[in-house]
N, C-alpha and C. Protein backbone atom coordinates (compact mmCIF):
# COMPACT_ATOMS: atom_id res chain seq x y z
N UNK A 1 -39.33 28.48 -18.24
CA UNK A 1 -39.04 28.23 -16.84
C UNK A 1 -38.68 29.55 -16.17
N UNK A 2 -39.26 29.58 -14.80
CA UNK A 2 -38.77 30.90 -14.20
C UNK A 2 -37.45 30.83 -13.71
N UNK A 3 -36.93 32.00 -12.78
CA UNK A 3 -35.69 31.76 -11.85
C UNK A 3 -35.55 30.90 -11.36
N UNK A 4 -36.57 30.70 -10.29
CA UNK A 4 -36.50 29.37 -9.24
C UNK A 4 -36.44 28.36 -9.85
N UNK A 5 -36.83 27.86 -10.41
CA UNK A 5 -37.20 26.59 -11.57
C UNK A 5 -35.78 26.07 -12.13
N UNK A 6 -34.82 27.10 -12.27
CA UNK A 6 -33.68 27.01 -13.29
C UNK A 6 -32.20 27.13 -11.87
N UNK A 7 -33.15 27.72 -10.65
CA UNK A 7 -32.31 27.34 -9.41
C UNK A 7 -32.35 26.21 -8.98
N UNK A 8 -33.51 25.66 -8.95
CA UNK A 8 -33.67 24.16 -8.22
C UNK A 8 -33.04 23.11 -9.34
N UNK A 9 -32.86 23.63 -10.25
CA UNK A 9 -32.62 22.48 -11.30
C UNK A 9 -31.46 22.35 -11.33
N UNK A 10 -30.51 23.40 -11.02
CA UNK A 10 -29.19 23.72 -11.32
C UNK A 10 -28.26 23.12 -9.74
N UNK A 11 -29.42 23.30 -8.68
CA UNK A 11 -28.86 22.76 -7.10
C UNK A 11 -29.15 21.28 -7.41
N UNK A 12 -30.08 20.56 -8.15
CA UNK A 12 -30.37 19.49 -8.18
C UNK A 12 -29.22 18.75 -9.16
N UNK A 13 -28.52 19.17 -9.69
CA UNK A 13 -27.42 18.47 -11.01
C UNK A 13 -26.16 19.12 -10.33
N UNK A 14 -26.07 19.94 -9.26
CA UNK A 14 -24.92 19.87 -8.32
C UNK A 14 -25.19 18.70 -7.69
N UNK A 15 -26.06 18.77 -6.72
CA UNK A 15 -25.93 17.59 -6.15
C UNK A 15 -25.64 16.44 -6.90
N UNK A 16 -25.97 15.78 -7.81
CA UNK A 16 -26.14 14.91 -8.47
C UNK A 16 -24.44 14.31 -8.71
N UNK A 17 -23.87 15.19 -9.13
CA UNK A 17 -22.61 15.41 -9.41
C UNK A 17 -21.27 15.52 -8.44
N UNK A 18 -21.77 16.05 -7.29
CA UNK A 18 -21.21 15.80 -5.91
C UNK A 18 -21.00 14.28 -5.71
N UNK A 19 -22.55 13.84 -5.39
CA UNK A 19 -23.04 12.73 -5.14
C UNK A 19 -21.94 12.05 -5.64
N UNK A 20 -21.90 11.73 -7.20
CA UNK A 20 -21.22 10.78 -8.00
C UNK A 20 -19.96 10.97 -7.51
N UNK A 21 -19.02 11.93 -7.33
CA UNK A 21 -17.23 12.12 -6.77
C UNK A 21 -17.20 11.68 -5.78
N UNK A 22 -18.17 11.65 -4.51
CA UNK A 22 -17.84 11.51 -3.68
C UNK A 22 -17.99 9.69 -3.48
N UNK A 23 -19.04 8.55 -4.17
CA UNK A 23 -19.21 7.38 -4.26
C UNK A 23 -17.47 7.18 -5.26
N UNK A 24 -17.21 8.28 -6.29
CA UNK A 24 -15.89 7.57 -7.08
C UNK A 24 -14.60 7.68 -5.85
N UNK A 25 -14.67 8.68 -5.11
CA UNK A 25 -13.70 8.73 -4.00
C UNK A 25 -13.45 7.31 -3.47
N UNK A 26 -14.27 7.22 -2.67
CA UNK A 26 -14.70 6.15 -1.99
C UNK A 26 -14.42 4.54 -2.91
N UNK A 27 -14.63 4.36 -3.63
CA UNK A 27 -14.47 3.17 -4.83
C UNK A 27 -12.95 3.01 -4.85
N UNK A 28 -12.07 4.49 -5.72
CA UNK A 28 -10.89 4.56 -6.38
C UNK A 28 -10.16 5.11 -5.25
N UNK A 29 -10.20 5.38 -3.83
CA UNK A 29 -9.23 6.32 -2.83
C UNK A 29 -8.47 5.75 -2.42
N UNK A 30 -7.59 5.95 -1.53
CA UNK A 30 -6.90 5.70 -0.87
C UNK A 30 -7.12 4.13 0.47
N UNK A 31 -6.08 3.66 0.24
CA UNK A 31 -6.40 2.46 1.29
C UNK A 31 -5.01 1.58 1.95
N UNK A 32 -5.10 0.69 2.78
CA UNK A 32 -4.43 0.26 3.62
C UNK A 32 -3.94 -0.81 2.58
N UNK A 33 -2.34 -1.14 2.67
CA UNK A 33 -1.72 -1.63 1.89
C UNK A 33 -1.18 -3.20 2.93
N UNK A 34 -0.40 -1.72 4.06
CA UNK A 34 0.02 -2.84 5.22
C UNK A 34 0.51 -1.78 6.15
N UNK A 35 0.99 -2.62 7.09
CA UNK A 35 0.85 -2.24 8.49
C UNK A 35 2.29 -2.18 8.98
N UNK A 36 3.03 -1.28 9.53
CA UNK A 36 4.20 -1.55 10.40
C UNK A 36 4.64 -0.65 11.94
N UNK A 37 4.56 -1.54 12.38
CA UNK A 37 4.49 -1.33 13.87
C UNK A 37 6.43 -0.93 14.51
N UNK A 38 5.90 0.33 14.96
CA UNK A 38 7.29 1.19 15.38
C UNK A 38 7.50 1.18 16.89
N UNK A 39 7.98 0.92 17.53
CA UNK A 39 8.70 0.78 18.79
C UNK A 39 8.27 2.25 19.36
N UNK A 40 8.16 2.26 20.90
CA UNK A 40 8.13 3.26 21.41
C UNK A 40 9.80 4.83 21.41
N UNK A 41 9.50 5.52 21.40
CA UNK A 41 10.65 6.82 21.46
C UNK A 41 11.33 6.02 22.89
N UNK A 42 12.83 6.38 22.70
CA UNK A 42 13.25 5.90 24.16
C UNK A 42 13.18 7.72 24.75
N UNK A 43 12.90 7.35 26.21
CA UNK A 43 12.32 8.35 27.04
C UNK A 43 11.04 8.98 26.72
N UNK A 44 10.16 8.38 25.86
CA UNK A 44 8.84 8.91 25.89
C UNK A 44 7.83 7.91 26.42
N UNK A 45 6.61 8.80 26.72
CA UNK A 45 5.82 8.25 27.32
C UNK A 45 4.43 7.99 26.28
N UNK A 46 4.18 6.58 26.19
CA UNK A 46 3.08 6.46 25.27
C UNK A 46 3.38 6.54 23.77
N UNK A 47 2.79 6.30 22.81
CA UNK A 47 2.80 6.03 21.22
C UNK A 47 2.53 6.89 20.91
N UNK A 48 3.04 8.40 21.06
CA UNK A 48 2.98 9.71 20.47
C UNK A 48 3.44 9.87 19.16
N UNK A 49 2.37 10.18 18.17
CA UNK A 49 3.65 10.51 16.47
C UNK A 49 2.88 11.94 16.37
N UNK A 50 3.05 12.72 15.88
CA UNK A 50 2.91 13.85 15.29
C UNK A 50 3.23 13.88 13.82
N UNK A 51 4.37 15.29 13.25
CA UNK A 51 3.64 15.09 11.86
C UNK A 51 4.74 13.66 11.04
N UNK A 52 4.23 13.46 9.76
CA UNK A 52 5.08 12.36 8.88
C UNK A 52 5.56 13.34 7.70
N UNK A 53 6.80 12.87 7.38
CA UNK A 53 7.69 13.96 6.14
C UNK A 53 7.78 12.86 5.09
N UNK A 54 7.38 12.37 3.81
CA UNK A 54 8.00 11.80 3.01
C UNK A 54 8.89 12.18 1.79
N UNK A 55 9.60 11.40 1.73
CA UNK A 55 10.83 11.64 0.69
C UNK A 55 10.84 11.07 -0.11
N UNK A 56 10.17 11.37 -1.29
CA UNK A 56 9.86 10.52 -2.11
C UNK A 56 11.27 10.06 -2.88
N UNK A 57 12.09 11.09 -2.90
CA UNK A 57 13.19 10.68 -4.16
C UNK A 57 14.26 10.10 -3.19
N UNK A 58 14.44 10.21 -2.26
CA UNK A 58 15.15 9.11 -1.16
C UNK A 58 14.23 8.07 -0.78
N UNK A 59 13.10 8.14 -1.17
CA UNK A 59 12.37 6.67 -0.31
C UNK A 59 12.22 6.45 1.09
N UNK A 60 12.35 7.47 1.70
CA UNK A 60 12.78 7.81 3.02
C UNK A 60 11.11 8.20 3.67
N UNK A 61 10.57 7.77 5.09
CA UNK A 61 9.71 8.63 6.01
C UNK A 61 10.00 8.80 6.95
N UNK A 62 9.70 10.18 7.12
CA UNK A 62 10.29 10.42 8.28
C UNK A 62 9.32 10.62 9.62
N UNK A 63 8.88 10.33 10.91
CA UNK A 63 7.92 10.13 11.45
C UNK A 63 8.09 10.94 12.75
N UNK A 64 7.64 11.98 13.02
CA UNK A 64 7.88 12.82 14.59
C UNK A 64 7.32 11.62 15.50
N UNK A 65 8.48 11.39 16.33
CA UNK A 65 7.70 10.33 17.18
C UNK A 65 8.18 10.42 18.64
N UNK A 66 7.76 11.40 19.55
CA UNK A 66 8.02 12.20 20.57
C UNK A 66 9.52 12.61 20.69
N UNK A 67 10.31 12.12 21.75
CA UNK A 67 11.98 12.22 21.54
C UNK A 67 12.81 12.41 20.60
N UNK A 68 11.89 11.39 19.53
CA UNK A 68 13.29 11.36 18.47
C UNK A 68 12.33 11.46 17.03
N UNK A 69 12.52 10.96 15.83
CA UNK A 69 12.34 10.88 14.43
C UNK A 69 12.81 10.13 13.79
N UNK A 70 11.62 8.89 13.71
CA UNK A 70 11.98 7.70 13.57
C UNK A 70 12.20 7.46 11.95
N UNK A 71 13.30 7.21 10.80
CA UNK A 71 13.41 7.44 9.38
C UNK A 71 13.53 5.69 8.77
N UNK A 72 12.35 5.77 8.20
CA UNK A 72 11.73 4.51 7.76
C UNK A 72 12.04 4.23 6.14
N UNK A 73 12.60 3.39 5.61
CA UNK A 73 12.74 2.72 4.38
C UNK A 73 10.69 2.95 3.95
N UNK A 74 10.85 3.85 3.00
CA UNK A 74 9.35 3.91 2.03
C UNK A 74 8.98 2.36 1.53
N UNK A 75 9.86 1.82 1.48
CA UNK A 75 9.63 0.47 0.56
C UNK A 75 9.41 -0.56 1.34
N UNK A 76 10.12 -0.94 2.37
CA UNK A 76 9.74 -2.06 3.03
C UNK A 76 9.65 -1.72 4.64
N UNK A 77 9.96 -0.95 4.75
CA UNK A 77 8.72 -0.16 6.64
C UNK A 77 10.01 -0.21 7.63
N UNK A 78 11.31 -0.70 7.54
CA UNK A 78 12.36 -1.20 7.95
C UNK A 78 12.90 0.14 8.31
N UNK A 79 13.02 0.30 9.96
CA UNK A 79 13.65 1.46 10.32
C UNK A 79 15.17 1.82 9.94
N UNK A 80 15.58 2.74 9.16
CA UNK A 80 16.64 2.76 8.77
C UNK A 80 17.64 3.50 9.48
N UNK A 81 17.14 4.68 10.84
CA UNK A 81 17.58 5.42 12.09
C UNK A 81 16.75 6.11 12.82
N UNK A 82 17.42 7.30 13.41
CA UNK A 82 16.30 8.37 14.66
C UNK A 82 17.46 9.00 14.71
N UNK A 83 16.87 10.52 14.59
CA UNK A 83 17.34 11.33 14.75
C UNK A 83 17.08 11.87 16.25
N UNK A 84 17.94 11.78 17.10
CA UNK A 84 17.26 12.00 18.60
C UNK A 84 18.02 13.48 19.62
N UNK A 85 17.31 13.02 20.84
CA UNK A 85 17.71 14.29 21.38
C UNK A 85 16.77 15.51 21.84
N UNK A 86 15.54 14.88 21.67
CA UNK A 86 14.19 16.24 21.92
C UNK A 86 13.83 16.20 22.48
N UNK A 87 13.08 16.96 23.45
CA UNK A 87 12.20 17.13 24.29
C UNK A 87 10.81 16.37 23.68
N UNK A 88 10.18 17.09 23.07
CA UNK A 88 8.69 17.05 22.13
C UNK A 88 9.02 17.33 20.99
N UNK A 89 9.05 16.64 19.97
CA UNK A 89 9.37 17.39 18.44
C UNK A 89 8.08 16.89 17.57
N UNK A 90 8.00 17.91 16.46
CA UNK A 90 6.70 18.25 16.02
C UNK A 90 7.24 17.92 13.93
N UNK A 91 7.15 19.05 13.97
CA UNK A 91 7.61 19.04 12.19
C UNK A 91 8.49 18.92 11.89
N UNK A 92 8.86 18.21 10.69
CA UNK A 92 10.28 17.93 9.62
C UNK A 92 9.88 18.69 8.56
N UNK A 93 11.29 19.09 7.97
CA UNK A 93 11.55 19.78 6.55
C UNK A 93 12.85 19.00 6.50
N UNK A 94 12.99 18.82 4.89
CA UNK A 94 13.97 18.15 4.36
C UNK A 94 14.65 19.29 3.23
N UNK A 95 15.58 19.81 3.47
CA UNK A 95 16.60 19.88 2.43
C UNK A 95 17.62 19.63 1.57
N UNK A 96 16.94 18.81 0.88
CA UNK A 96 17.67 17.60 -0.02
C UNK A 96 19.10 18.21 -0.59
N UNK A 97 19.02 19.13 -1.68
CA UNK A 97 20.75 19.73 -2.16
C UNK A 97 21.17 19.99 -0.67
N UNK A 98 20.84 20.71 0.17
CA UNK A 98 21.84 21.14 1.16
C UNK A 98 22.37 20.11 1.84
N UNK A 99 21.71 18.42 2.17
CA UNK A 99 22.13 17.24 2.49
C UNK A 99 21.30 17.71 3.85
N UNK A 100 20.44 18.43 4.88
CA UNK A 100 19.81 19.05 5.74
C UNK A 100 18.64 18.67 5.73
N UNK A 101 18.21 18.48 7.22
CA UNK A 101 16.95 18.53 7.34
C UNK A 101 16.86 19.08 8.80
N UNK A 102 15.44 19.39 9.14
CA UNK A 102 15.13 20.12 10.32
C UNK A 102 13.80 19.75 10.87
N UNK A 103 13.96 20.15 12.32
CA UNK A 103 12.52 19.21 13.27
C UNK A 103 12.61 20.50 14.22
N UNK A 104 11.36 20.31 14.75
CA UNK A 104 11.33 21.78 15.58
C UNK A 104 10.67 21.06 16.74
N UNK A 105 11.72 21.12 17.90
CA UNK A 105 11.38 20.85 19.07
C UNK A 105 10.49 21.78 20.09
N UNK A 106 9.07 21.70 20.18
CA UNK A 106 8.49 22.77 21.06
C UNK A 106 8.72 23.23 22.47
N UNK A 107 8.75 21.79 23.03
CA UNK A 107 9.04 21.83 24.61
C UNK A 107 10.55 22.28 24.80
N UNK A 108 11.78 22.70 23.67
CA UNK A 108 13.09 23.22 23.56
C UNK A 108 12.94 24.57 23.15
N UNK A 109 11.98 25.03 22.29
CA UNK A 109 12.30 26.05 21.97
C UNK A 109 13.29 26.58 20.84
N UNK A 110 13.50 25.40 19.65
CA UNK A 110 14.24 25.09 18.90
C UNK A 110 14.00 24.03 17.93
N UNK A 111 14.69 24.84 16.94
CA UNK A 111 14.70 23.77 15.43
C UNK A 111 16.04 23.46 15.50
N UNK A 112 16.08 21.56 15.57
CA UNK A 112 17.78 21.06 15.21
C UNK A 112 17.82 20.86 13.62
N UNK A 113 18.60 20.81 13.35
CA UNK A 113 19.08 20.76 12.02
C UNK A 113 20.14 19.80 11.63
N UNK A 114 19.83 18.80 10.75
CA UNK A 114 20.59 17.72 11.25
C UNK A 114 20.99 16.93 9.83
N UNK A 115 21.89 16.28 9.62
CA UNK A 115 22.86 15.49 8.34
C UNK A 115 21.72 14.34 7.95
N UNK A 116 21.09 14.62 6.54
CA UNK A 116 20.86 13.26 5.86
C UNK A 116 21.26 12.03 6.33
N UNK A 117 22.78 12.03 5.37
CA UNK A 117 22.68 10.57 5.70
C UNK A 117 23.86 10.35 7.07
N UNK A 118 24.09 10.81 7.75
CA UNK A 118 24.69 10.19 9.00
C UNK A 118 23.07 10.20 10.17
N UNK A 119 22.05 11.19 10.12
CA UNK A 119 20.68 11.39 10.97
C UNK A 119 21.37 12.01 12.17
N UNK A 120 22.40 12.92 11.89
CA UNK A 120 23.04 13.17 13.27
C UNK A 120 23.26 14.94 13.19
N UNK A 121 22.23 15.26 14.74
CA UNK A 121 21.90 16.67 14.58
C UNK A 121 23.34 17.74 14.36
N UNK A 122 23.33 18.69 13.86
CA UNK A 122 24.67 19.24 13.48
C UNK A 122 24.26 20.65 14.07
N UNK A 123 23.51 21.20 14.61
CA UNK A 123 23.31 22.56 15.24
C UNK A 123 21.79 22.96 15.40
N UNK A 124 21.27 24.19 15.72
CA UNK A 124 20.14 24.36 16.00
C UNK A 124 19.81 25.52 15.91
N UNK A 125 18.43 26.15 15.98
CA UNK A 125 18.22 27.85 15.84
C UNK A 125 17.02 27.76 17.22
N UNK A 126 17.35 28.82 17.73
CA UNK A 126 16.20 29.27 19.13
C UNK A 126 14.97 29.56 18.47
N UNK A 127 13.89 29.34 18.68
CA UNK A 127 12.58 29.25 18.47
C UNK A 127 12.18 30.14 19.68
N UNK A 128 10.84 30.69 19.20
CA UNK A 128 9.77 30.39 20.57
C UNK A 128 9.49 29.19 21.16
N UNK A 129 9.53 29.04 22.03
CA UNK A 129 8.30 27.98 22.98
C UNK A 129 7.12 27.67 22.06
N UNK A 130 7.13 26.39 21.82
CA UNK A 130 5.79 25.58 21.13
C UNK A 130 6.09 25.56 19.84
N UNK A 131 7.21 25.88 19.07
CA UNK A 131 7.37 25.79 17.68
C UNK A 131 6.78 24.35 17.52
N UNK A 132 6.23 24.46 16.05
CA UNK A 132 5.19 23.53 15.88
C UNK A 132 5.76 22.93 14.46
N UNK A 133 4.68 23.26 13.28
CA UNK A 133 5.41 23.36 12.00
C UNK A 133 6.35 23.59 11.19
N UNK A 134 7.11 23.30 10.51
CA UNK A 134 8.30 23.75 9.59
C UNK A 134 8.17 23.43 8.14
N UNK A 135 8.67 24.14 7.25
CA UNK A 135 8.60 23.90 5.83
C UNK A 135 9.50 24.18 4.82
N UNK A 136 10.23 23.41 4.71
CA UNK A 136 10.83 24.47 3.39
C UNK A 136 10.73 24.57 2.19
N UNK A 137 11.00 25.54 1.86
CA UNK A 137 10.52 26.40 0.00
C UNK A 137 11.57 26.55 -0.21
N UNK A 138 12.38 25.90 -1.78
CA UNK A 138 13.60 26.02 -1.87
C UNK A 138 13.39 27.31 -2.81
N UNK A 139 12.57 28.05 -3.30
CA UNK A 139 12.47 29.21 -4.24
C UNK A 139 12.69 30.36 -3.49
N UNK A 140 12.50 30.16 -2.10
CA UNK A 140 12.78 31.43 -0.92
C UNK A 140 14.22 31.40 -0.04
């Protein structure tokens, strides 16, 4: 067999193999379990969520949901508080040992930083305008 011969053969058993992951995706993926329906932010306008934080070892989600951050029981969908007080808030980070977590309000210009288990903001750091994302790396 020449080059080409041993190219087409080799693009042809990629594909082939693609093909198959992407039908097992689809079969074995991800899917809708159930459904739970969250109340609007008080003082927001419309069913805005942005990003979702889960906690796996608290069981905890946490849901940017314009104003506030709505923190949902993982197990049975049952709002458990809101962390409130925002303009527009975007990303959560959770810092579990420190008992901390943080949301970065864009339209403020600020990340609050706020108590586990009371959900009650405890201070804040100045941002730019539009802070978006947050993350934390407990190795840094």
């Amino acid at each position: 067999m020449n080059g080409k011969t041993w190219s087409t053969l080799a693009l042809g058993c990629l594909f082939l193999v693609g093909g198959t992951a992407i039908v097992r995706a689809a079969e074995g993926g991800y899917h809708l379990l159930k459904k739970y329906a969250m109340p609007s932010a008080e003082g927001s306008t419309g069913e805005y969520f942005d990003y979702i934080y889960v906690d796996s070892g608290a069981r905890r989600v946490y849901l940017s949901h314009g104003t506030e951050v709505k923190v949902v029981n993982a197990d049975d969908g049952t709002v458990v508080g809101n962390v409130t007080g925002f303009k527009r808030n975007h990303g959560i980070a959770i810092a579990t040992e420190f008992g901390r977590g943080f949301v970065t309000d864009g339209a403020d210009g600020n990340v609050a930083i706020f108590d586990l288990k009371s959900l009650k903001v405890t201070g804040g750091v100045k941002t730019a305008p539009g802070a978006d994302g947050v993350i934390y790396d407990p190795a840094t």
